[in-house]
Protein backbone atom coordinates (compact mmCIF):
# COMPACT_ATOMS: atom_id res chain seq x y z
CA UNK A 1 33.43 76.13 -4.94
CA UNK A 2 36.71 77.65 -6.19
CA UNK A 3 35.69 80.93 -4.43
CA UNK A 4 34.72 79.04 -1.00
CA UNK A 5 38.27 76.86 -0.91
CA UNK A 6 40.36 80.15 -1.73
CA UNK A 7 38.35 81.63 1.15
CA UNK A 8 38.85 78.83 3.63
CA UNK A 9 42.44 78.72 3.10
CA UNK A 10 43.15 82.44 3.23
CA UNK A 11 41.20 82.55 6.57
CA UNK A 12 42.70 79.69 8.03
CA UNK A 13 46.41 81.21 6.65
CA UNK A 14 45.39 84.49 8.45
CA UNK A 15 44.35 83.57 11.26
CA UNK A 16 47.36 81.53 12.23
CA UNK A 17 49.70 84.08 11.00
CA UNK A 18 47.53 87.15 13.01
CA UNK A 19 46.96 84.70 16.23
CA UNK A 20 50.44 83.19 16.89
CA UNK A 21 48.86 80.11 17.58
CA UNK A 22 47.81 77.32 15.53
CA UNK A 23 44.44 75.73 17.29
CA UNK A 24 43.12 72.19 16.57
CA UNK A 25 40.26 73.22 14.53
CA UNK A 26 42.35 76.13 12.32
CA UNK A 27 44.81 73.53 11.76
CA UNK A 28 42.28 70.45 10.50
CA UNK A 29 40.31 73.37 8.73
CA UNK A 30 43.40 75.11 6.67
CA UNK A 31 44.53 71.49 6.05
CA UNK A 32 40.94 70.52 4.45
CA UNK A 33 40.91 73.42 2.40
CA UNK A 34 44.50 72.42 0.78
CA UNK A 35 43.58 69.03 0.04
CA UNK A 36 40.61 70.33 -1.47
CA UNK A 37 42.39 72.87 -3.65
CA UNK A 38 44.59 70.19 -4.89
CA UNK A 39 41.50 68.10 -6.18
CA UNK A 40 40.24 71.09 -7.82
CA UNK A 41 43.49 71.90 -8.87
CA UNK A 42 43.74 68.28 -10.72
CA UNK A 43 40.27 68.54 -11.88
CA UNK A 44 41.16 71.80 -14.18
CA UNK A 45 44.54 70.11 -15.11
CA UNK A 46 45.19 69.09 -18.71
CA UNK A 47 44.30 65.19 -19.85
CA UNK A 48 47.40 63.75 -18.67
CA UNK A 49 46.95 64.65 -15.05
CA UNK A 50 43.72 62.73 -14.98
CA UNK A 51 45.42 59.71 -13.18
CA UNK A 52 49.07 61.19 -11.99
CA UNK A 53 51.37 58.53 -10.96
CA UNK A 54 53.49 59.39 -8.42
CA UNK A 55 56.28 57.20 -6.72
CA UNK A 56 55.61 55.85 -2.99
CA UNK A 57 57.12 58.49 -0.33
CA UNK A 58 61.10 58.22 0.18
CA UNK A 59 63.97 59.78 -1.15
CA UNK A 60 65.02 56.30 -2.84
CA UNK A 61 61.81 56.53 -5.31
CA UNK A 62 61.99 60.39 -6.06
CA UNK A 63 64.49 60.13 -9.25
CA UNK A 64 61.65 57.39 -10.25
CA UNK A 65 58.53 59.91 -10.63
CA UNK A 66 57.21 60.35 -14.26
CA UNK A 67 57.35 64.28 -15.48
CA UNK A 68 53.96 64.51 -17.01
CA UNK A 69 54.45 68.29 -18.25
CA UNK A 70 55.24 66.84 -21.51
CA UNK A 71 52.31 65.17 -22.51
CA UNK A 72 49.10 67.19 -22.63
CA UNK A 73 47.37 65.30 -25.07
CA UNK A 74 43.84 67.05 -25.99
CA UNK A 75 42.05 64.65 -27.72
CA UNK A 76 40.00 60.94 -26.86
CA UNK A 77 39.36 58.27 -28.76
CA UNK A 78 35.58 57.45 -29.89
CA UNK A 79 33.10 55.85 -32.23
CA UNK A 80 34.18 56.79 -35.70
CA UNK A 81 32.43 54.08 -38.35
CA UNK A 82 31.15 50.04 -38.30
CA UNK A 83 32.73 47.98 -40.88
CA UNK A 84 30.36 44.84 -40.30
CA UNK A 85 27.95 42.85 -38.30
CA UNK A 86 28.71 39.27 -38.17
CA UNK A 87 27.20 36.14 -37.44
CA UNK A 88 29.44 34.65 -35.03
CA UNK A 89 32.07 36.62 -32.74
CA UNK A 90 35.04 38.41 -33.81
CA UNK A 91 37.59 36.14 -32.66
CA UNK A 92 40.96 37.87 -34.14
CA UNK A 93 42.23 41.11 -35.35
CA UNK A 94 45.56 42.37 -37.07
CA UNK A 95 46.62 45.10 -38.54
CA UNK A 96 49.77 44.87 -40.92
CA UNK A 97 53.04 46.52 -40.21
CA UNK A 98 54.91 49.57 -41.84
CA UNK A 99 51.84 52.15 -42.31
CA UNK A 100 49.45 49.35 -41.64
CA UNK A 101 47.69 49.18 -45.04
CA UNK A 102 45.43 46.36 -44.57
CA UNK A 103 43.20 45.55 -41.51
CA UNK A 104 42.20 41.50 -40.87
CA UNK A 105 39.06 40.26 -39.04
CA UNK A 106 38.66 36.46 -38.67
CA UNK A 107 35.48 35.54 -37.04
CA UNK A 108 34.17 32.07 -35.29
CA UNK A 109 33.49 30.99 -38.59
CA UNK A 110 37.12 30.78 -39.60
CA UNK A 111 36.41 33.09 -42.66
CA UNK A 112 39.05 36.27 -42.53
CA UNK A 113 38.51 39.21 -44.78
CA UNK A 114 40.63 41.80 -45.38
CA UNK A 115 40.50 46.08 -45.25
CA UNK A 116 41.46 48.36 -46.91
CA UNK A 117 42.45 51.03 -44.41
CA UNK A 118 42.45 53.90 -46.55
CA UNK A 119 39.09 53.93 -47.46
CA UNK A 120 37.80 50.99 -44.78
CA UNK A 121 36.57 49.26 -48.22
CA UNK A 122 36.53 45.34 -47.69
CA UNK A 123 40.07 44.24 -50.16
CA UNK A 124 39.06 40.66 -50.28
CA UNK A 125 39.12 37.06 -48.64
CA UNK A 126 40.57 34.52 -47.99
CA UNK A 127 40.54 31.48 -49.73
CA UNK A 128 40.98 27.51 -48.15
CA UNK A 129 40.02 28.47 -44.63
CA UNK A 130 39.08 26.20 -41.89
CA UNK A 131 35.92 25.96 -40.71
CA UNK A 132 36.29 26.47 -37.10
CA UNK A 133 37.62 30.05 -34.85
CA UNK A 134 41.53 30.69 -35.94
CA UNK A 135 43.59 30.76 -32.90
CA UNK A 136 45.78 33.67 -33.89
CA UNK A 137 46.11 35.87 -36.42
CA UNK A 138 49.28 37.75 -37.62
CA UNK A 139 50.85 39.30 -40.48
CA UNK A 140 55.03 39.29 -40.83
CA UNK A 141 57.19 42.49 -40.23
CA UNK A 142 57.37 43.35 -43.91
CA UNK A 143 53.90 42.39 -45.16
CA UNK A 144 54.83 39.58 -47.30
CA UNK A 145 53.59 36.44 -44.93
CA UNK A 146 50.28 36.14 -43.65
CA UNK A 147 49.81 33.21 -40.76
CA UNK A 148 46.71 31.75 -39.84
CA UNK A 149 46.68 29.56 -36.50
CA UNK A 150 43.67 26.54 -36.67
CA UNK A 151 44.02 24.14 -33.86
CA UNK A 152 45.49 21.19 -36.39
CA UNK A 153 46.84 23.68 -38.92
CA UNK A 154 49.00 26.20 -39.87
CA UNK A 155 47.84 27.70 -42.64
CA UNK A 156 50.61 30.67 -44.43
CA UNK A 157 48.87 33.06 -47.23
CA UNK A 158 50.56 35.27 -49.37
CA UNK A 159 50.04 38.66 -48.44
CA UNK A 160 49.43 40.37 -51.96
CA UNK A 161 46.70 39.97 -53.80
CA UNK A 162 45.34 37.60 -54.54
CA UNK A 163 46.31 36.21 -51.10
CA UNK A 164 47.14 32.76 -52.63
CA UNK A 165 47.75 29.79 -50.32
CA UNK A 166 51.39 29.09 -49.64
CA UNK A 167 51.83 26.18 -46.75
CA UNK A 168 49.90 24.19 -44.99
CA UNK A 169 52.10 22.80 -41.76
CA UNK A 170 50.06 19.78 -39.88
CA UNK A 171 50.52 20.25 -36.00
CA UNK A 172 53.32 18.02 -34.75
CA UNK A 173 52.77 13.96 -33.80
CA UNK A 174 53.78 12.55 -30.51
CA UNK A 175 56.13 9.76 -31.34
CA UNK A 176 55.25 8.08 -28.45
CA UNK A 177 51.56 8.16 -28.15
CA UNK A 178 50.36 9.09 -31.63
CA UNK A 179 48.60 11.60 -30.64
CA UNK A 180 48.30 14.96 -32.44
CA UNK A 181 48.83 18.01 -30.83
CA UNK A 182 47.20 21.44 -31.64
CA UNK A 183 48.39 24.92 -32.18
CA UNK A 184 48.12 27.47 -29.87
CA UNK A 185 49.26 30.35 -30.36
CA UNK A 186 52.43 31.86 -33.08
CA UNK A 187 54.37 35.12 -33.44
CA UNK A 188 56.65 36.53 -36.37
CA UNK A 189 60.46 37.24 -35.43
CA UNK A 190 60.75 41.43 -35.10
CA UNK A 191 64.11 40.68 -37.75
CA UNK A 192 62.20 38.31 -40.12
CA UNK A 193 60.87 39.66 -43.55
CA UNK A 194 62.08 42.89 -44.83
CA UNK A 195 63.65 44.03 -41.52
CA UNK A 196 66.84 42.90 -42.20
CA UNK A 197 69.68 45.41 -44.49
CA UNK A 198 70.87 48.21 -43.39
CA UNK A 199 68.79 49.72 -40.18
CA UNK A 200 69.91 45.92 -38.48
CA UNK A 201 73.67 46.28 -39.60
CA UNK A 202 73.45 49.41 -37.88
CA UNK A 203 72.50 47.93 -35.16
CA UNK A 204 74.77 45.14 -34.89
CA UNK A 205 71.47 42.80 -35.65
CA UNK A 206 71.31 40.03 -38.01
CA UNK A 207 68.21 38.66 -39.94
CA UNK A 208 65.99 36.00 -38.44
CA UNK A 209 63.66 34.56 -40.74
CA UNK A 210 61.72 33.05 -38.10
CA UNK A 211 58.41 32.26 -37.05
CA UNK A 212 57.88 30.58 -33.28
CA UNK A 213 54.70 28.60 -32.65
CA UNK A 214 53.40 26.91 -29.29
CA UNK A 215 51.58 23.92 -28.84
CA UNK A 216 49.92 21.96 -26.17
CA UNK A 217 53.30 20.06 -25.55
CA UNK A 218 55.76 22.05 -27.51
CA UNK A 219 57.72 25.18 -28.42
CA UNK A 220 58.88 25.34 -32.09
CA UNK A 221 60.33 27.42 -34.47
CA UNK A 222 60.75 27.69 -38.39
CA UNK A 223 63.41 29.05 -40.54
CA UNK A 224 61.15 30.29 -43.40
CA UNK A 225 64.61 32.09 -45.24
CA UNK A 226 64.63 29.81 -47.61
CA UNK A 227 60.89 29.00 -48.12
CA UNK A 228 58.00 27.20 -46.14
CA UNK A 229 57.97 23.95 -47.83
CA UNK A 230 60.05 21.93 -45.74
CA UNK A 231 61.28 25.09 -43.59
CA UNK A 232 64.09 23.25 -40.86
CA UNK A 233 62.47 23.78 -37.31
CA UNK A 234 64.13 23.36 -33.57
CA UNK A 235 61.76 21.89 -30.70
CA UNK A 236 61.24 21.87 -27.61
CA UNK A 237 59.30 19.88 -25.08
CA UNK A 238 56.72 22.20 -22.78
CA UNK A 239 55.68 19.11 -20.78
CA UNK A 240 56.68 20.22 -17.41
CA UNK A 241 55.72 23.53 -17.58
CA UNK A 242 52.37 23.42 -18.55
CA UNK A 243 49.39 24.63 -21.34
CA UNK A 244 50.94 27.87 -23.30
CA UNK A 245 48.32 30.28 -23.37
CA UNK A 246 50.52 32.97 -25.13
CA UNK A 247 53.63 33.95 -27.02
CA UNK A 248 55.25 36.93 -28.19
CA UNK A 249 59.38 38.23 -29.23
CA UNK A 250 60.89 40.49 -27.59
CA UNK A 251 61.54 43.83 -29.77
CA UNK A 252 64.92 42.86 -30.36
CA UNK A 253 64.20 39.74 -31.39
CA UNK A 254 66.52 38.32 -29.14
CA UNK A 255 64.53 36.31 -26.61
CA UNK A 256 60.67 34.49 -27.08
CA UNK A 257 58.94 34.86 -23.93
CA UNK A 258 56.24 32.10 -23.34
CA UNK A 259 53.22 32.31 -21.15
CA UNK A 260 51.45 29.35 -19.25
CA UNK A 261 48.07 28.62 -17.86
CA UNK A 262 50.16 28.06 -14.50
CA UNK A 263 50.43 31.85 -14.53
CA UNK A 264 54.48 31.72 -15.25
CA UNK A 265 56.61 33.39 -18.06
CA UNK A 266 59.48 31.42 -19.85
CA UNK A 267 62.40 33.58 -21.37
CA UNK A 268 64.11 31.38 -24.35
CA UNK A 269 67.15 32.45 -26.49
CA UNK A 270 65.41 32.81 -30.45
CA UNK A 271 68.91 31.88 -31.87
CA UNK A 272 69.04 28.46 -30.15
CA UNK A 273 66.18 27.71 -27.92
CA UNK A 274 67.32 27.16 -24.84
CA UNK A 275 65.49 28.29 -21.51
CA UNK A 276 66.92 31.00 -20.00
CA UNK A 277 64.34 32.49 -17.17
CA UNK A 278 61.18 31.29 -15.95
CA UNK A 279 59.40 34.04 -14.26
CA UNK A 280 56.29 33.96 -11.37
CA UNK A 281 54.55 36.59 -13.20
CA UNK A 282 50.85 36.31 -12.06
CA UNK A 283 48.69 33.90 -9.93
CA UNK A 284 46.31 32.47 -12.71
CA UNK A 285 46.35 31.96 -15.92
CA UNK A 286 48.35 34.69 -18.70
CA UNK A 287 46.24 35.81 -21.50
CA UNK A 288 48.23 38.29 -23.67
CA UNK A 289 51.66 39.10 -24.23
CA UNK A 290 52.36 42.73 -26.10
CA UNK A 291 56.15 43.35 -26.74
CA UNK A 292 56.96 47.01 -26.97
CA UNK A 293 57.88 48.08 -30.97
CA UNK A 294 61.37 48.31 -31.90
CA UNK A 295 61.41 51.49 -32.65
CA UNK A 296 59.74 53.06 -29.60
CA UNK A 297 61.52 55.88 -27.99
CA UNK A 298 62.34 53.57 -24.59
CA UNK A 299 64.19 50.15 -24.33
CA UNK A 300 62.37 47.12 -25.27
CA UNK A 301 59.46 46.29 -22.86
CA UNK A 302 56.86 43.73 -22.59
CA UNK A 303 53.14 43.65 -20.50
CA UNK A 304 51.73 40.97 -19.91
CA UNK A 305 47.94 40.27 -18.71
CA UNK A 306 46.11 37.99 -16.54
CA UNK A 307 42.73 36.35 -15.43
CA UNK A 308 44.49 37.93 -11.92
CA UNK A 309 43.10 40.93 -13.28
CA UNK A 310 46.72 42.59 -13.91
CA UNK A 311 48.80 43.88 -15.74
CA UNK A 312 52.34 44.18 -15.33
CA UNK A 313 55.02 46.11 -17.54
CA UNK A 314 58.71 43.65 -17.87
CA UNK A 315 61.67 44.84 -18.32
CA UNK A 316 63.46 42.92 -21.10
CA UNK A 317 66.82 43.90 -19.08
CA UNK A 318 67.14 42.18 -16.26
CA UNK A 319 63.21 41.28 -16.29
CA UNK A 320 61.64 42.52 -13.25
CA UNK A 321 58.49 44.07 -12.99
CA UNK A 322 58.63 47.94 -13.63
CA UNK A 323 54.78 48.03 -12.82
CA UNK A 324 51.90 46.48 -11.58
CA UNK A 325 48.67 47.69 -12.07
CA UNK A 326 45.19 45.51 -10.71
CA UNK A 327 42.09 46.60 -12.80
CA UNK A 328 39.13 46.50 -9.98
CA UNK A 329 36.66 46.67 -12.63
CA UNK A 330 37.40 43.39 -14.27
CA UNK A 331 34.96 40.93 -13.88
CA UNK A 332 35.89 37.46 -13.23
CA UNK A 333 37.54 36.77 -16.48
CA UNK A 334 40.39 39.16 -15.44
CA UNK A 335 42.09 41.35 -18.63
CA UNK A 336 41.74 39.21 -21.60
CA UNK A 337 44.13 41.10 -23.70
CA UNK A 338 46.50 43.82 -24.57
CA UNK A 339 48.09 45.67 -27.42
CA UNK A 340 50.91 48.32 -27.70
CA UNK A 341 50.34 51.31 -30.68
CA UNK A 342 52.44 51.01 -33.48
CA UNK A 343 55.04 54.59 -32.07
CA UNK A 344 54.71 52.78 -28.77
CA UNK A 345 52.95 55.60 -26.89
CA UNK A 346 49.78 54.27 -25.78
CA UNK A 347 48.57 50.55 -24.59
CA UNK A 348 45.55 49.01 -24.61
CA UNK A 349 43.84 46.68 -22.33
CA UNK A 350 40.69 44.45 -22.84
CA UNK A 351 38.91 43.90 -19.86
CA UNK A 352 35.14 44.54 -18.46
CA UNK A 353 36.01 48.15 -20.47
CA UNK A 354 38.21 48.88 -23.00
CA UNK A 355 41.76 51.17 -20.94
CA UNK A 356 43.62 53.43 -22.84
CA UNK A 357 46.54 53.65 -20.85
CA UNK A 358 49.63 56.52 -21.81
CA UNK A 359 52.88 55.29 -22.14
CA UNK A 360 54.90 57.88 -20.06
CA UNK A 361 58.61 58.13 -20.31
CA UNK A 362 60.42 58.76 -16.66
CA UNK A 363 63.45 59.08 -15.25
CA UNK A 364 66.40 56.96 -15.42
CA UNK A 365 65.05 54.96 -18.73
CA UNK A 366 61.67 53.84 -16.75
CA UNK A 367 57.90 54.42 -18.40
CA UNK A 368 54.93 54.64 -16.54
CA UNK A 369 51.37 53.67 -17.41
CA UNK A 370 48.61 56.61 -16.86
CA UNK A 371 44.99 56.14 -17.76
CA UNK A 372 43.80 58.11 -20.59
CA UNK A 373 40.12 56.64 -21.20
CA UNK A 374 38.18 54.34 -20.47
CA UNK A 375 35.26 52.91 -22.71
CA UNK A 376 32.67 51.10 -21.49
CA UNK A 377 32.39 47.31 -23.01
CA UNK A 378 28.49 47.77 -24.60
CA UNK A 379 30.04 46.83 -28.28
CA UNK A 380 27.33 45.02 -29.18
CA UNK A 381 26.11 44.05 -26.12
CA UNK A 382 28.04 41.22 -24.89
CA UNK A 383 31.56 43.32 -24.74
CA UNK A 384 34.95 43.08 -26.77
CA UNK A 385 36.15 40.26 -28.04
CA UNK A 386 39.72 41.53 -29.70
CA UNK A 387 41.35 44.60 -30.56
CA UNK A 388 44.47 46.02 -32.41
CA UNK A 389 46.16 49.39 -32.68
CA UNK A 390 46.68 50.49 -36.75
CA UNK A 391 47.75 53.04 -39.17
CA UNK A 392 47.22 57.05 -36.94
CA UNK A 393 46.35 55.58 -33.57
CA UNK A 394 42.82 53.83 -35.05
CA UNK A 395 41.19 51.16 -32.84
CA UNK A 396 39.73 47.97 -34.46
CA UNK A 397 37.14 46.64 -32.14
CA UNK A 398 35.63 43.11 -32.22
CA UNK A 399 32.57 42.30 -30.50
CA UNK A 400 31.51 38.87 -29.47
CA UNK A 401 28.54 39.29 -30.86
CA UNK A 402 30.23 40.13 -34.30
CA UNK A 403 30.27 43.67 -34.51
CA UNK A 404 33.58 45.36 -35.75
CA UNK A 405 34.06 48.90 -35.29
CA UNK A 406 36.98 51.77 -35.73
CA UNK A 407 37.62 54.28 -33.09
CA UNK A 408 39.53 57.15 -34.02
CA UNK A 409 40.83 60.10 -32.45
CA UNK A 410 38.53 62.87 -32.14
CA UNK A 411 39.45 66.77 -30.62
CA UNK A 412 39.08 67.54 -26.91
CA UNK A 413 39.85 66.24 -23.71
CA UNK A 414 39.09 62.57 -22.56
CA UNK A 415 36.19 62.24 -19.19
CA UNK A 416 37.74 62.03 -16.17
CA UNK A 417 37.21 58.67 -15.42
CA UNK A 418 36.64 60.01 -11.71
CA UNK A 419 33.67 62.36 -12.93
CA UNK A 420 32.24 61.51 -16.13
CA UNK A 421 31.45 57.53 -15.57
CA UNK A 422 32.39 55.83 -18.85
CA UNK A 423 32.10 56.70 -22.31
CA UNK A 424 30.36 54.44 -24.97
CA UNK A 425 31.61 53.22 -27.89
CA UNK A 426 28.25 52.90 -29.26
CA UNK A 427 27.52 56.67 -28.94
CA UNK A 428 27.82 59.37 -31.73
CA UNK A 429 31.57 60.49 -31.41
CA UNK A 430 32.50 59.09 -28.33
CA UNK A 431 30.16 60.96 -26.01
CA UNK A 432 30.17 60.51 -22.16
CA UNK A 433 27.58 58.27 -21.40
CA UNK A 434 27.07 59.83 -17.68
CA UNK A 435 23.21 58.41 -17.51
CA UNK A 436 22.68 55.91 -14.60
CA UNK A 437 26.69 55.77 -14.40
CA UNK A 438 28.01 55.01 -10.78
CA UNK A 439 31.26 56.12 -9.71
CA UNK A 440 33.42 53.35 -9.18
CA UNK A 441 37.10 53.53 -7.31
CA UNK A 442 39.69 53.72 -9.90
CA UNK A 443 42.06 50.91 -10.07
CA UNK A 444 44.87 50.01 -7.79
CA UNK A 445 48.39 51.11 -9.31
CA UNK A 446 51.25 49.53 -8.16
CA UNK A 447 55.07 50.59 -9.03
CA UNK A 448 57.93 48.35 -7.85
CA UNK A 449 54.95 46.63 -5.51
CA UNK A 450 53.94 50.00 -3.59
CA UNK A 451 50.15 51.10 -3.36
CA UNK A 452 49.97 54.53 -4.87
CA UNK A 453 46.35 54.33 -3.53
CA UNK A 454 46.95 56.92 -1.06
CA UNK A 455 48.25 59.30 -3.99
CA UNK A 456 44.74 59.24 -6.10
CA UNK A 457 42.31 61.04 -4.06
CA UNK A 458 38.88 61.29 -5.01
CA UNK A 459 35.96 63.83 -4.65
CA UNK A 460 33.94 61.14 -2.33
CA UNK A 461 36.93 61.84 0.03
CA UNK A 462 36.51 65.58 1.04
């Protein structure tokens, strides 16, 4: 094929040169042969030009176009060992901060055990759960809190061994009607626990013992500095806006950014809770909130996803939308989650498949998403439940039918998405599963709201 393109193009190039003239048919022929070159071309490039994103035509965008050259990364992510089979879905994953030594699973049950991720050996349990699904799952900056979100209780663990119960905090009461509220969803400040000292004096940063929780009516946080029993708290009411569906800090710790069933974002101040933005970030409901880590080599960043079947990347300065990217492969339950890797160079996104999307530094401060892999959502047969990044890029993967696996990175270069159909996760190191696999169109990338559609040719268009 190589051979017939280099020959259509040097005849066409001849021709016209020989001729003097350019006829209709030499001139749609010679320009067939160059697009075709140029998908070959991309088909022998390196990973990273697998999905190239380019900014829309016009001078105004071409300081804005990612340099790829950079980032040839020869290697994909695939099947490496299964921890477990459980009986009822895994419902929450985390992996702890600063080498991420342990790995937690909390399933349906409400029982959450922990890993050991240097050997993947189970480290223990915990002890007093609920019985019901936790809502959330996290682990503080500097290991030392674990919080467990039930929908009537907070529940805080130590995080040494042997993980003994701390706090209890009851969800709040309505004074008015007497009716209890229940939690939805909590995240650690990025300056709480450990972080504070000498990196935030550098930095002109104070420590924020902090820990901001959501409920159906209310936004609340808790000043944990001087210990959970009886911890001082500021609240606010999240009446008018809505059921929060998801919360996160910003990297800097600055700012808690809120999401809402209505499809909005709310940008508070962490120091003294006061609204400060409400953003029209998607058209149905948000479902995951991933802030960018702190010490990423770009400014702080969050992406949010959406039952709109979106993603979109925020800038925490200024907070507009640095990209949008619409996932045609989701099913109707849009992308139910996402996740940023602990160096901040790769994302990923939980739809219909599992994305592994590159983090690409561009010009003028910007980043760029670029699809790596995709994985195909067999996990156990009813597709992924949760997922976190941990300790050398490894992928816990929860099923919801109570499988949890690791994914690791393996040598080689990732399927094109374009060629090789999907890749299971089921499969003997990550193999492309190419039997029965239809080609589907790859999804619609969007930076600063322009289709780059027209950008991503495919093969079925020669």
């Amino acid at each position: 094929r190589r051979a017939s393109v280099e020959g259509w193009a040097q005849a066409g190039a001849h021709f016209c040169g020989t001729s003097g003239r350019r006829p209709s048919w030499a001139t749609g022929a010679f320009e067939a042969a160059q697009r075709a070159w140029g998908v070959a071309a991309r088909r022998r490039a390196p990973p990273s030009a697998v999905m190239p994103l380019h900014a829309a035509e016009g001078k105004a965008n071409c300081d804005a176009e990612p340099d790829g050259s950079e980032f040839h990364h020869d290697f994909y992510f695939g099947y490496n060992r299964r921890l477990s089979c459980f009986s009822h879905a895994v419902s929450s994953l985390a992996f702890s901060a600063k080498g991420g030594r342990l790995l937690l699973s909390a399933t349906g049950t409400g029982d959450v055990k922990l890993w050991d991720t240097g050997s993947w050996a189970e480290a223990g349990k915990l002890k007093h759960c609920m019985r019901e699904h936790p809502r959330a799952l996290i682990v503080s900056p500097g290991q030392s809190w674990l919080v467990v979100a039930y929908s009537l209780f907070l529940q805080v663990f130590n995080c040494t061994s042997p993980y003994k119960l701390e706090q209890s905090i009851p969800a709040p009461v309505d004074e008015l009607t007497k009716g209890t509220s229940e939690w939805i969803c909590v995240a650690f400040s990025p300056l709480s626990d450990g972080e504070g000292g000498d990196g935030l004096r550098q930095e002109g940063r104070t420590k924020l013992d902090q820990l901001a929780a959501a409920t159906t009516e209310r936004l609340i946080t808790l000043d944990f500095s001087r210990g959970w029993y009886a911890a001082p708290c500021h609240t606010r009411s999240l009446l008018q806006s809505g059921r929060p569906t998801a919360l996160s800090y910003t990297s800097c710790g600055r700012n808690i950014v809120c999401g809402f069933c209505s499809g909005q974002l709310q940008v508070w101040s962490a120091a003294s809770l006061t609204l400060e933005k409400t953003l029209s970030a998607h058209s149905d409901s948000v479902y995951g909130l991933t802030p960018s880590p702190r010490h990423a080599p770009y400014e702080s960043r969050i992406v949010s996803c959406s039952a709109d079947q979106t993603l979109r990347v925020w800038s925490c300065q200024g907070w507009y939308v640095e990209q949008h990217i619409h996932d045609l492969r989701c099913d109707r339950s849009g992308v139910r989650g996402v996740a940023f890797s602990n160096a901040g160079d790769w994302l990923l996104s939980v739809g219909t498949e599992l994305c592994i999307w590159r983090v690409i530094p561009g010009r003028k401060g910007r980043i760029y998403l670029g699809l790596h892999q995709r994985l195909s959502s067999i996990l156990g047969g009813d597709g992924v439940r949760s997922v976190a990044f941990g300790k050398g890029d490894a992928i816990a993967v929860g099923s919801r039918d109570g499988v949890l696996d690791i994914m690791t990175k393996h040598p080689g270069p990732p399927p094109d998405p374009a060629e090789e159909g999907t890749v299971s996760m089921g499969s003997p190191r990550g193999r492309a599963n190419t039997a029965g696999a239809l080609a589907r169109p790859d999804p619609l990338i969007l930076v600063r709201g322009r289709s780059l559609a027209r950008q991503l040719p495919r093969a079925s268009r020669l």
